[in-house]
Protein backbone atom coordinates (compact mmCIF):
# COMPACT_ATOMS: atom_id res chain seq x y z
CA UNK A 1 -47.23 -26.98 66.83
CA UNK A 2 -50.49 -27.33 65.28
CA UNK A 3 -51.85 -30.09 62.68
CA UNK A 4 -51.24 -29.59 58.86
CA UNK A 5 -53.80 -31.91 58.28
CA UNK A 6 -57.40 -31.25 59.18
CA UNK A 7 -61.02 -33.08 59.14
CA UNK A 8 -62.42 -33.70 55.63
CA UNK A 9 -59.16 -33.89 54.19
CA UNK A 10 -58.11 -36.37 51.44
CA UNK A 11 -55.04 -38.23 52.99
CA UNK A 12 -53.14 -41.18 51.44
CA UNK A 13 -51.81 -44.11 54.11
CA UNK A 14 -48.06 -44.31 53.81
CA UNK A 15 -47.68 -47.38 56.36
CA UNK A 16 -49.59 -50.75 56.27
CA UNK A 17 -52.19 -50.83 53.56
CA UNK A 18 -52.04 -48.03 50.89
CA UNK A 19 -55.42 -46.59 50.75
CA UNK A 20 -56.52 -43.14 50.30
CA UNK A 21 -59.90 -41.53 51.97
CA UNK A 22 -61.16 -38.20 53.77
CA UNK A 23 -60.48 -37.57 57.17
CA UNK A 24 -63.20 -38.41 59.83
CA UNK A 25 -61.74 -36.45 62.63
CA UNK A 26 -58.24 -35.54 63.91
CA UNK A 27 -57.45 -35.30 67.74
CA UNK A 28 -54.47 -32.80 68.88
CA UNK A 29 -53.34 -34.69 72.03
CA UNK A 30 -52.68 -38.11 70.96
CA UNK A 31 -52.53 -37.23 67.11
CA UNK A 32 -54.34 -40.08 65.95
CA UNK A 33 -56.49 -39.95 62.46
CA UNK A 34 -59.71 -41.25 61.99
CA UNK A 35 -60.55 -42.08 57.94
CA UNK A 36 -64.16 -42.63 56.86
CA UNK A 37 -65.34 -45.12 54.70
CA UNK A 38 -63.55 -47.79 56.81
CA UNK A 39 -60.24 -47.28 55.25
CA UNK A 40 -58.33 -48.86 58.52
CA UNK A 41 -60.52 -52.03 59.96
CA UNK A 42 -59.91 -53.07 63.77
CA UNK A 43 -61.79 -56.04 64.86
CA UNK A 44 -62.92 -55.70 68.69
CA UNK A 45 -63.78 -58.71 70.86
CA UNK A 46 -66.71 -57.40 72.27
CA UNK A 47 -68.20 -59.08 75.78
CA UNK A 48 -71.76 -59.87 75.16
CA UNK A 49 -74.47 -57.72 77.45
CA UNK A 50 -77.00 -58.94 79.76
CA UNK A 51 -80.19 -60.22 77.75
CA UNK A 52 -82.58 -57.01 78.27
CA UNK A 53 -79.84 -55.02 76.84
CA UNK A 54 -80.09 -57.08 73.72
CA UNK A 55 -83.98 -57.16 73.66
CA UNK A 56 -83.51 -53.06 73.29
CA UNK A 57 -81.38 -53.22 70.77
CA UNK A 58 -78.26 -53.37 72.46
CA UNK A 59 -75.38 -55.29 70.94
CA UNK A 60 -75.52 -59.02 71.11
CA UNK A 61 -71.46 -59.20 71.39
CA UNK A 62 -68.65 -61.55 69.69
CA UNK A 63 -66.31 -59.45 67.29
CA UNK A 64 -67.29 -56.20 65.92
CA UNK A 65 -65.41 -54.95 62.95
CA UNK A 66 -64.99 -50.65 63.11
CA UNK A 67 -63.23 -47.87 62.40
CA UNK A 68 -59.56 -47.59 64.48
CA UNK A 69 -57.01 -44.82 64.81
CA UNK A 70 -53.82 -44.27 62.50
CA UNK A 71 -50.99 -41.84 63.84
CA UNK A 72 -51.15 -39.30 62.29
CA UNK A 73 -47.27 -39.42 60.46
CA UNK A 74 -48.46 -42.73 58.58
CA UNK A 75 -51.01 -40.35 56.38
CA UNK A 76 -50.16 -37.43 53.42
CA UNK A 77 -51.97 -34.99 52.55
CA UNK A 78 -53.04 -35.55 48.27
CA UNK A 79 -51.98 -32.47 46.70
CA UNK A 80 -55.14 -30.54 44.72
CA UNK A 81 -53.13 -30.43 41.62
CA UNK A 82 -51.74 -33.56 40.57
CA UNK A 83 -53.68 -36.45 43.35
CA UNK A 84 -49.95 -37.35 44.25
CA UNK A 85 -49.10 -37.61 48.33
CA UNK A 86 -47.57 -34.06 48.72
CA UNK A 87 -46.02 -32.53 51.76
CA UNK A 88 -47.66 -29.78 53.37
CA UNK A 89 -46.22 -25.95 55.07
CA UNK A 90 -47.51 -23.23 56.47
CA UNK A 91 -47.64 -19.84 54.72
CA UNK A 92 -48.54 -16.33 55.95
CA UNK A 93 -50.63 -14.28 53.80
CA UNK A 94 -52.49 -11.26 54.78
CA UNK A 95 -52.11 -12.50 58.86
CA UNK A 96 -53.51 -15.51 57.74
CA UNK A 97 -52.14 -18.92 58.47
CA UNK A 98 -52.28 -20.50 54.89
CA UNK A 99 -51.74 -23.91 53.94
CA UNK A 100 -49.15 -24.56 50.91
CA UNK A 101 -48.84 -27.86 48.90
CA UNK A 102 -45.59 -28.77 47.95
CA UNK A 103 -46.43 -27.84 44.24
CA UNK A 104 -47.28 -24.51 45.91
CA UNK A 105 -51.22 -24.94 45.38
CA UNK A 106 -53.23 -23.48 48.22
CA UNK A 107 -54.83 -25.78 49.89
CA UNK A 108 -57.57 -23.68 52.09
């Protein structure tokens, strides 16, 4: 089954906090989403590194604020058309794998 949703897509989060933001990177194994612009903040308790590491720039420690996963079925896809969350299927043309918005705008 492969992904209808892709990297440098503009996706709208369904569950939690609605945001909206392009796709960093997808992964097919675990299915989780990455969104840029830090759309989905996870802090990190970070351990802090020996004191030569942080004299070369390494990272001090304490709790670091980045970019987490989302699953991948908490995100929609905006449709081109009208900006709404739209759903998203597959459509042959020519041999080619095509994707169709719900509104049936192409979306490749």
């Amino acid at each position: 089954m492969a992904l209808k949703i892709r990297q440098d897509d503009t996706v709208k989060v369904m569950a939690g906090k609605s945001k909206a933001g392009p796709v960093a990177c997808c992964a097919w194994t675990s299915r989780p989403a990455r969104l840029r612009g830090g759309r989905q903040h996870v802090k990190r308790h970070q351990r802090p590194t020996t004191i030569r590491d942080t004299q070369r720039g390494g990272e001090i420690g304490g709790v670091i604020e980045k970019e987490g996963p989302i699953h991948i079925s908490n995100v929609m896809l905006l449709d081109p058309k009208g900006g709404a969350p739209t759903r998203v299927r597959i459509k042959r043309e020519d041999g080619r794998r095509v994707r169709v918005a719900k509104s049936g705008e192409a979306i490749d």
